[in-house]
PDB file of N, CA and C in Angstrom:
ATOM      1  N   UNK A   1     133.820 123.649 144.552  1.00  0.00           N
ATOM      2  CA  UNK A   1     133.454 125.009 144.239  1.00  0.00           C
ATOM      3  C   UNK A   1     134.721 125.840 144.151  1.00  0.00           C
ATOM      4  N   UNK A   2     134.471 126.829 143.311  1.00  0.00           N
ATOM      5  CA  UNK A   2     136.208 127.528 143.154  1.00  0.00           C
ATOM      6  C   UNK A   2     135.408 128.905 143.189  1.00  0.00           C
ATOM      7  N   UNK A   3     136.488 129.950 143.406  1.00  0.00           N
ATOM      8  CA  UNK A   3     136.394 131.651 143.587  1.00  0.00           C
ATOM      9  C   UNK A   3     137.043 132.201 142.711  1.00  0.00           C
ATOM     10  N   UNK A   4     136.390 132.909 141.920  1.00  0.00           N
ATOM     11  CA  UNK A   4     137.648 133.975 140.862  1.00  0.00           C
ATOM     12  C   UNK A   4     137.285 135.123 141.233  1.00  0.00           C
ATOM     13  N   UNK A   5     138.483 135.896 140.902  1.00  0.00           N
ATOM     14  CA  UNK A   5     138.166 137.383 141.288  1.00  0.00           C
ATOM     15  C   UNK A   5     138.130 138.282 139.890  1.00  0.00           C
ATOM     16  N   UNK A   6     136.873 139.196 140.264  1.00  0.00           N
ATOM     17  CA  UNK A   6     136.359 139.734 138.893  1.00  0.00           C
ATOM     18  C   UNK A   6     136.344 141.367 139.210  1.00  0.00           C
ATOM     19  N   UNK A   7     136.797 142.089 138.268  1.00  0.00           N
ATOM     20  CA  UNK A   7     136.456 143.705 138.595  1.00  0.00           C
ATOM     21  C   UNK A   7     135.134 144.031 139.237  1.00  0.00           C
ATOM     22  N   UNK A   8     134.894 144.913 139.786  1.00  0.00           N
ATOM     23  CA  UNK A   8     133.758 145.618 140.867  1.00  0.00           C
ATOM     24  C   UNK A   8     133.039 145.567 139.275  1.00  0.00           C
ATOM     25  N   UNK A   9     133.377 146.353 138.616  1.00  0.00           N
ATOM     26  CA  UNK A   9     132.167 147.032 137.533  1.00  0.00           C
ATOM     27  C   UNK A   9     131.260 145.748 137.026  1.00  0.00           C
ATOM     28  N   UNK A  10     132.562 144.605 136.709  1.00  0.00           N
ATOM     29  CA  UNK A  10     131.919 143.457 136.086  1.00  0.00           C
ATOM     30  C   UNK A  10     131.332 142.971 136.966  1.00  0.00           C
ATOM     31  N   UNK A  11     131.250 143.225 138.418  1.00  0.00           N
ATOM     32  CA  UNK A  11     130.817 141.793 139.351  1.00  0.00           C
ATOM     33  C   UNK A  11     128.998 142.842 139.324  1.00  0.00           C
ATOM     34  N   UNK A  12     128.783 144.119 139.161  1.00  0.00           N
ATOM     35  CA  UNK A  12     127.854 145.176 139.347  1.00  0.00           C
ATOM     36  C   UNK A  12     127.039 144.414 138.277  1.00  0.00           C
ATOM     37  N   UNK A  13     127.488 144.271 136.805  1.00  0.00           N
ATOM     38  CA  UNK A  13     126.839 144.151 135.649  1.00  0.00           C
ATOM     39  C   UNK A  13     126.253 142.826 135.520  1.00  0.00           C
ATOM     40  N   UNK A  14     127.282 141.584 136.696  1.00  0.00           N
ATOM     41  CA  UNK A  14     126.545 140.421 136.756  1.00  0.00           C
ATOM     42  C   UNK A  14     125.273 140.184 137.577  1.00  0.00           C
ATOM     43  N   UNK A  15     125.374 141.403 138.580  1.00  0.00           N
ATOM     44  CA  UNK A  15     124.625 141.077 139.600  1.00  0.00           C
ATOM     45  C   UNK A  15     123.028 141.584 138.534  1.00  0.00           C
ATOM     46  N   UNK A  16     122.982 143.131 137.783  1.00  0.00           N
ATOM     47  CA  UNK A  16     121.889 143.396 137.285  1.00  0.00           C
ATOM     48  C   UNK A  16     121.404 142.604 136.196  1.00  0.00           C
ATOM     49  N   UNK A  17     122.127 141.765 135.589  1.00  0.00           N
ATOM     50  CA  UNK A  17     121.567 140.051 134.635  1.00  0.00           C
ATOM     51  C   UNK A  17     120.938 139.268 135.532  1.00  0.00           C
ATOM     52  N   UNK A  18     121.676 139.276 136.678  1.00  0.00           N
ATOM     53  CA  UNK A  18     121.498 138.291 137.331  1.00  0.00           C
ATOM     54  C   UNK A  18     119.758 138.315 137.661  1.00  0.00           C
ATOM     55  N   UNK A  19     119.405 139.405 137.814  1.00  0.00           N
ATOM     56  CA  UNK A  19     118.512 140.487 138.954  1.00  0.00           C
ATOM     57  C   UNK A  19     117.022 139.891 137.388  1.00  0.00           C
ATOM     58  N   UNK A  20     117.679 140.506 136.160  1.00  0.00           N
ATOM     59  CA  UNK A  20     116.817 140.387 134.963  1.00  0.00           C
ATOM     60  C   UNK A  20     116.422 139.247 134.543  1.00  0.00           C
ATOM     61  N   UNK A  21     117.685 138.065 134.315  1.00  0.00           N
ATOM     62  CA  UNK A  21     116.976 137.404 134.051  1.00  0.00           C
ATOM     63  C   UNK A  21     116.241 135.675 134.983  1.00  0.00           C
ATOM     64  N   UNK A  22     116.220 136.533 136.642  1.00  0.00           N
ATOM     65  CA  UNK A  22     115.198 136.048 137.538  1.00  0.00           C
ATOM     66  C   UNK A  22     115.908 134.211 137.987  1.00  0.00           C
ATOM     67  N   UNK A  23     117.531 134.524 137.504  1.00  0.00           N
ATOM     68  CA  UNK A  23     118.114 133.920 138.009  1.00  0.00           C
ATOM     69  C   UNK A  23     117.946 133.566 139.415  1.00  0.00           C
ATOM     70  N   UNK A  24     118.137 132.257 140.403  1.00  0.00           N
ATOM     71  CA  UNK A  24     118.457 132.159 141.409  1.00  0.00           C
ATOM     72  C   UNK A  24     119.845 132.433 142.039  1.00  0.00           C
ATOM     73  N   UNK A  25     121.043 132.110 141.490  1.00  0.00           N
ATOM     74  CA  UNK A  25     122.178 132.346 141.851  1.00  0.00           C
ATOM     75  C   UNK A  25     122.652 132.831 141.049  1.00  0.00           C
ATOM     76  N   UNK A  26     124.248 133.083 141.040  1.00  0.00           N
ATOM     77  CA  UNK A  26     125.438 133.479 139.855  1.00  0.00           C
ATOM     78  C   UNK A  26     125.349 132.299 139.717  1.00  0.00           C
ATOM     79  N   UNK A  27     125.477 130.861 140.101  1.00  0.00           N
ATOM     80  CA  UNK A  27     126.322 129.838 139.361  1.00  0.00           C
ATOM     81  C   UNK A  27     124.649 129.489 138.297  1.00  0.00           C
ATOM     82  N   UNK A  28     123.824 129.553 138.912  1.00  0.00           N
ATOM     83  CA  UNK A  28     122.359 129.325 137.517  1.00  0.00           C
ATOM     84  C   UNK A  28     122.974 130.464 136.530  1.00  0.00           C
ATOM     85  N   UNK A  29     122.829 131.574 136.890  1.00  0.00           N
ATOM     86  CA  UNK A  29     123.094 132.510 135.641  1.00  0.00           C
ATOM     87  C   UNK A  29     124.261 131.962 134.608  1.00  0.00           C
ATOM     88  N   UNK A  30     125.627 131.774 135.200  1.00  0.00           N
ATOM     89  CA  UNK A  30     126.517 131.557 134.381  1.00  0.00           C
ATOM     90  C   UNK A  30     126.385 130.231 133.677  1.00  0.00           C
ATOM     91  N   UNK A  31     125.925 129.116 134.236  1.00  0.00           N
ATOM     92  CA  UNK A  31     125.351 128.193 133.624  1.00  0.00           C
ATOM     93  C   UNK A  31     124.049 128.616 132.346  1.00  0.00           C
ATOM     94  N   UNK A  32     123.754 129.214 132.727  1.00  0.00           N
ATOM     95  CA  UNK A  32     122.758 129.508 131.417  1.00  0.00           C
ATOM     96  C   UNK A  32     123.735 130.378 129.823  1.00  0.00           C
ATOM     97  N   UNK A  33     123.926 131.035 130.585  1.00  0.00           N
ATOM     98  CA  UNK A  33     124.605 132.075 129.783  1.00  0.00           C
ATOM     99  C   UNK A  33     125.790 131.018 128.901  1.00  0.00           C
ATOM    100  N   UNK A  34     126.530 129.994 129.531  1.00  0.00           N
ATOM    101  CA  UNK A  34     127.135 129.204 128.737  1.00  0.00           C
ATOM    102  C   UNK A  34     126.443 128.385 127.933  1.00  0.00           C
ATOM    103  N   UNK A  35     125.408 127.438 128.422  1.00  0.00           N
ATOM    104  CA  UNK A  35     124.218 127.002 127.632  1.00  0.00           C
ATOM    105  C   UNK A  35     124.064 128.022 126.518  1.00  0.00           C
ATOM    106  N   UNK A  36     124.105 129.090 126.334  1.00  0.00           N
ATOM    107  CA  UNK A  36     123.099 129.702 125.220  1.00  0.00           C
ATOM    108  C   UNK A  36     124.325 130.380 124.565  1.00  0.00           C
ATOM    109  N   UNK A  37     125.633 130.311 124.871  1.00  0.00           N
ATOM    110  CA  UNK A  37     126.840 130.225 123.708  1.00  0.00           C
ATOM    111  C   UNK A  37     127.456 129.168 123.314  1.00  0.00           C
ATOM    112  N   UNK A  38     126.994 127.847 123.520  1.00  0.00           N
ATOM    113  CA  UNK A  38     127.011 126.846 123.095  1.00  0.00           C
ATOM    114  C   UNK A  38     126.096 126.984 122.108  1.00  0.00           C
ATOM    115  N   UNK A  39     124.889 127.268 122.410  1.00  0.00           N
ATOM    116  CA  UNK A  39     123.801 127.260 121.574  1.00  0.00           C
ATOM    117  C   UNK A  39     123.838 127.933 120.242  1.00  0.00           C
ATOM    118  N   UNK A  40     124.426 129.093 120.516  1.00  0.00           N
ATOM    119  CA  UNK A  40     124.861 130.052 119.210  1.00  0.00           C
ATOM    120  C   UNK A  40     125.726 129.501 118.681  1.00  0.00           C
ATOM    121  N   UNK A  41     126.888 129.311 119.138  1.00  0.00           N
ATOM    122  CA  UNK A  41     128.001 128.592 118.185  1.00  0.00           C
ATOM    123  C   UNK A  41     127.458 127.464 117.763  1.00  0.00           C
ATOM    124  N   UNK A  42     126.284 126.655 117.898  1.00  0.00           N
ATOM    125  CA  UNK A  42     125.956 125.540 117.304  1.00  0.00           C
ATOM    126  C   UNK A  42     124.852 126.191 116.192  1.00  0.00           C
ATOM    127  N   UNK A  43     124.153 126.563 116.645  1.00  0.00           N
ATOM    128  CA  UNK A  43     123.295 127.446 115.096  1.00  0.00           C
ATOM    129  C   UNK A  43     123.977 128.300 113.917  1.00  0.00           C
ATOM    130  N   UNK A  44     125.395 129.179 114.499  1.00  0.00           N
ATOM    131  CA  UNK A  44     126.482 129.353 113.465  1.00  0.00           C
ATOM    132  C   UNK A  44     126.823 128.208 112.648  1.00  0.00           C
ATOM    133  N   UNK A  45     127.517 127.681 113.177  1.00  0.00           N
ATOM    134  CA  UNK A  45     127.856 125.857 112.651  1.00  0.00           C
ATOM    135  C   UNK A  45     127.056 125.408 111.782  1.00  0.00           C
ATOM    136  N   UNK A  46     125.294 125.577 112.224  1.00  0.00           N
ATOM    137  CA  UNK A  46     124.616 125.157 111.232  1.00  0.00           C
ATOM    138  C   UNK A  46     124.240 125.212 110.000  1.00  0.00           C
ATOM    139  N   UNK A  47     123.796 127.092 110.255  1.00  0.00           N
ATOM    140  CA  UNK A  47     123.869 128.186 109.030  1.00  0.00           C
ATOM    141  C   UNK A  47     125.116 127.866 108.178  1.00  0.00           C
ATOM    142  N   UNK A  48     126.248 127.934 108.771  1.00  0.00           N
ATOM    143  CA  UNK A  48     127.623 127.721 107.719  1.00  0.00           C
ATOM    144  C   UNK A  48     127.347 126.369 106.676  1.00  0.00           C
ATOM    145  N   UNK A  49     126.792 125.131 107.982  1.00  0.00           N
ATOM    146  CA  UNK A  49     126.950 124.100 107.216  1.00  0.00           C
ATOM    147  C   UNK A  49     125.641 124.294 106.007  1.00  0.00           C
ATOM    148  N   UNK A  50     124.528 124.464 106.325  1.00  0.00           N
ATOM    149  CA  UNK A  50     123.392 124.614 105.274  1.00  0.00           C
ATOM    150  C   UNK A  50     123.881 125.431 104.388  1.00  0.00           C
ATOM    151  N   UNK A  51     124.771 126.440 104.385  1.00  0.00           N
ATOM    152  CA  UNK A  51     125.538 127.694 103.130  1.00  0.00           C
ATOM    153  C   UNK A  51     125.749 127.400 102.922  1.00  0.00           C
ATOM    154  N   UNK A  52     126.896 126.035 102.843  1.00  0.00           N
ATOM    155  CA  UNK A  52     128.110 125.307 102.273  1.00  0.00           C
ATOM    156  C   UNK A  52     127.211 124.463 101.260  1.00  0.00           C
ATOM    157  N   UNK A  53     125.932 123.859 101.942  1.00  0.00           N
ATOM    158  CA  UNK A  53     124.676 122.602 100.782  1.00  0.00           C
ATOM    159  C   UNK A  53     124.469 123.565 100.000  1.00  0.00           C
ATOM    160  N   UNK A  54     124.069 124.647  99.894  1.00  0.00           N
ATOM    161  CA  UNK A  54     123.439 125.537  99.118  1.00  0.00           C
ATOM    162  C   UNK A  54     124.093 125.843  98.312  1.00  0.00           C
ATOM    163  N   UNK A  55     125.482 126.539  98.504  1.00  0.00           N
ATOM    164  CA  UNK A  55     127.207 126.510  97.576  1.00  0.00           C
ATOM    165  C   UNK A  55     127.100 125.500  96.634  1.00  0.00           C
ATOM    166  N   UNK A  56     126.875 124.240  97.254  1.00  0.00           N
ATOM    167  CA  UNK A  56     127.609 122.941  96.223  1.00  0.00           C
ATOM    168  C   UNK A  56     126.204 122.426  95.764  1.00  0.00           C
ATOM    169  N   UNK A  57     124.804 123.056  95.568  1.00  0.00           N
ATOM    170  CA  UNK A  57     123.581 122.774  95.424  1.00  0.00           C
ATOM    171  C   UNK A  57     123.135 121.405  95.956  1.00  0.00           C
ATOM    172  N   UNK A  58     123.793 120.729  97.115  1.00  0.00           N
ATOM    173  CA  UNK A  58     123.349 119.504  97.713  1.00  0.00           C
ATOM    174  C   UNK A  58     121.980 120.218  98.569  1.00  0.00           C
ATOM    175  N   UNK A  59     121.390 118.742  98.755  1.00  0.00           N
ATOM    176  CA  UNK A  59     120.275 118.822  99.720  1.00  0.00           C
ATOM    177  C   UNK A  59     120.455 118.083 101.005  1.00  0.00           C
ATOM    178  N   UNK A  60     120.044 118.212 102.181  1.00  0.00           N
ATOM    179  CA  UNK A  60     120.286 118.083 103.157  1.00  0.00           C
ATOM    180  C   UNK A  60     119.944 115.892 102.734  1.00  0.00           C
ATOM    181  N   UNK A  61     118.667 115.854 102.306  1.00  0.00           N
ATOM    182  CA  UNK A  61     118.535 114.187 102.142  1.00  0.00           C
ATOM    183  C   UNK A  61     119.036 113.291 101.074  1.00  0.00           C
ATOM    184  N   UNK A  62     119.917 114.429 100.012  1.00  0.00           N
ATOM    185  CA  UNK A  62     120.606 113.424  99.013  1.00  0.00           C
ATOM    186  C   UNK A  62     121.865 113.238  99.599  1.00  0.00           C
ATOM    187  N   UNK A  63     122.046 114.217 100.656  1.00  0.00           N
ATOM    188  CA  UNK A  63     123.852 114.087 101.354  1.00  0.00           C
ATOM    189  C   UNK A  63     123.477 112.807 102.113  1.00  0.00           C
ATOM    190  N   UNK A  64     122.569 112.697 102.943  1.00  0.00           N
ATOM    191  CA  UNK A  64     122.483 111.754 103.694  1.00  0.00           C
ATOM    192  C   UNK A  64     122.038 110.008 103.052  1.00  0.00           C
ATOM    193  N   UNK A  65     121.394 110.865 101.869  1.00  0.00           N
ATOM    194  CA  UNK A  65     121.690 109.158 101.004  1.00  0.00           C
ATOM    195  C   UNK A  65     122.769 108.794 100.695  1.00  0.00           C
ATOM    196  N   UNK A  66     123.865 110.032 100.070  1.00  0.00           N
ATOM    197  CA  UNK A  66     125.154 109.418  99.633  1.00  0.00           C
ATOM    198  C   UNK A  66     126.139 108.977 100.439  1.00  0.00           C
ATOM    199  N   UNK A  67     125.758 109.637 101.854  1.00  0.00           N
ATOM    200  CA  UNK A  67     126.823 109.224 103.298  1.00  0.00           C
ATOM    201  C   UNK A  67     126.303 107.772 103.961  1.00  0.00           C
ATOM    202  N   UNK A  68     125.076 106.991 103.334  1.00  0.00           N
ATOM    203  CA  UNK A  68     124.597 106.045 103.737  1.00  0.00           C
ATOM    204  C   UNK A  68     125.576 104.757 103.627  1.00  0.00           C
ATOM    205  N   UNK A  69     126.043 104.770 102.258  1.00  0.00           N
ATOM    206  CA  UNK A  69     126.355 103.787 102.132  1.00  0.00           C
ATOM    207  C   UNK A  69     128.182 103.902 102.581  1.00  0.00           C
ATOM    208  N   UNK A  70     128.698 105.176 102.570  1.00  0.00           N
ATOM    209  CA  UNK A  70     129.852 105.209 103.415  1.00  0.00           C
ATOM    210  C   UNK A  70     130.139 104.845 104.903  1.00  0.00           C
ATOM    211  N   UNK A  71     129.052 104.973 105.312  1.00  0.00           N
ATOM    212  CA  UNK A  71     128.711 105.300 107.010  1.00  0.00           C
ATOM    213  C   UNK A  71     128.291 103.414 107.035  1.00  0.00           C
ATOM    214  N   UNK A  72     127.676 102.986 105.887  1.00  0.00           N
ATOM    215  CA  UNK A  72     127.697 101.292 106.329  1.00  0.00           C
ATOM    216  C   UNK A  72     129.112 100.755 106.018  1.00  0.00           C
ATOM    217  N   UNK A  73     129.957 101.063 104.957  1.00  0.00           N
ATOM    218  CA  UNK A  73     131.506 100.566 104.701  1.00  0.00           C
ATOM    219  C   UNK A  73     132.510 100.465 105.931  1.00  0.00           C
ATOM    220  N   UNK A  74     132.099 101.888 106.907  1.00  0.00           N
ATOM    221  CA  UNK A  74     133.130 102.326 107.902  1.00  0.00           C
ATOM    222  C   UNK A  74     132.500 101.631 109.212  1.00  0.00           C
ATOM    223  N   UNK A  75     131.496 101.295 109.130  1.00  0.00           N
ATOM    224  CA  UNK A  75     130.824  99.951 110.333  1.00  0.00           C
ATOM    225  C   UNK A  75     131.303  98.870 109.879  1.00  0.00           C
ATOM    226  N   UNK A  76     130.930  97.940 108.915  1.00  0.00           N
ATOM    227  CA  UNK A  76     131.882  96.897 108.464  1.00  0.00           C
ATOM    228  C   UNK A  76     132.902  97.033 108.641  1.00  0.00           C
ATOM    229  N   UNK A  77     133.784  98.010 108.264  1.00  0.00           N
ATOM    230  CA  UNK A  77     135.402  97.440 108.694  1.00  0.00           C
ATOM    231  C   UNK A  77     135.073  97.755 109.950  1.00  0.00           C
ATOM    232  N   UNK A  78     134.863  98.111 111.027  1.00  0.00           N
ATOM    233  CA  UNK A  78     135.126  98.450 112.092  1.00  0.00           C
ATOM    234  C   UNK A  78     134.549  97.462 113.443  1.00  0.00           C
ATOM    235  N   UNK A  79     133.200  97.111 112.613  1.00  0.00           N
ATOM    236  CA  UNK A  79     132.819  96.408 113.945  1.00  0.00           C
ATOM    237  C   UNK A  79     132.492  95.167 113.173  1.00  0.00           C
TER     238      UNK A  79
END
């Protein structure tokens, strides 16, 4: 377990999240709260990547037909 030291105001603003969203501890809260910016940066990621199919008019199952037979080339040499 480790201790950081955080401004009064910020440690005030964690405690009323904390309070909202019916957290048991700070370490559940901050664990969540990282969970769910993982989560966003992975649905960004996604949106970008589906913009990018849409850009180059691919479809999500003709990419994955054409990566089929790459994705078997790079197993053969490999394993």
């Amino acid at each position: 377990m480790k201790t950081i030291a955080i401004p009064e105001e910020l440690h005030k603003e964690i405690m009323k999240l904390k309070i909202e969203k019916g957290s048991k501890n700070t370490s559940e809260l901050i664990k969540n709260l990282v969970f769910e910016y993982k989560q966003q940066k992975f649905l960004e990621a996604s949106k970008l990547f589906r913009d990018k199919l849409k850009e180059k008019n691919v479809s999500l199952a003709s990419l994955l037909k054409n990566s089929k037979k790459i994705r078997e080339e790079i197993a053969d040499e490999w394993f």
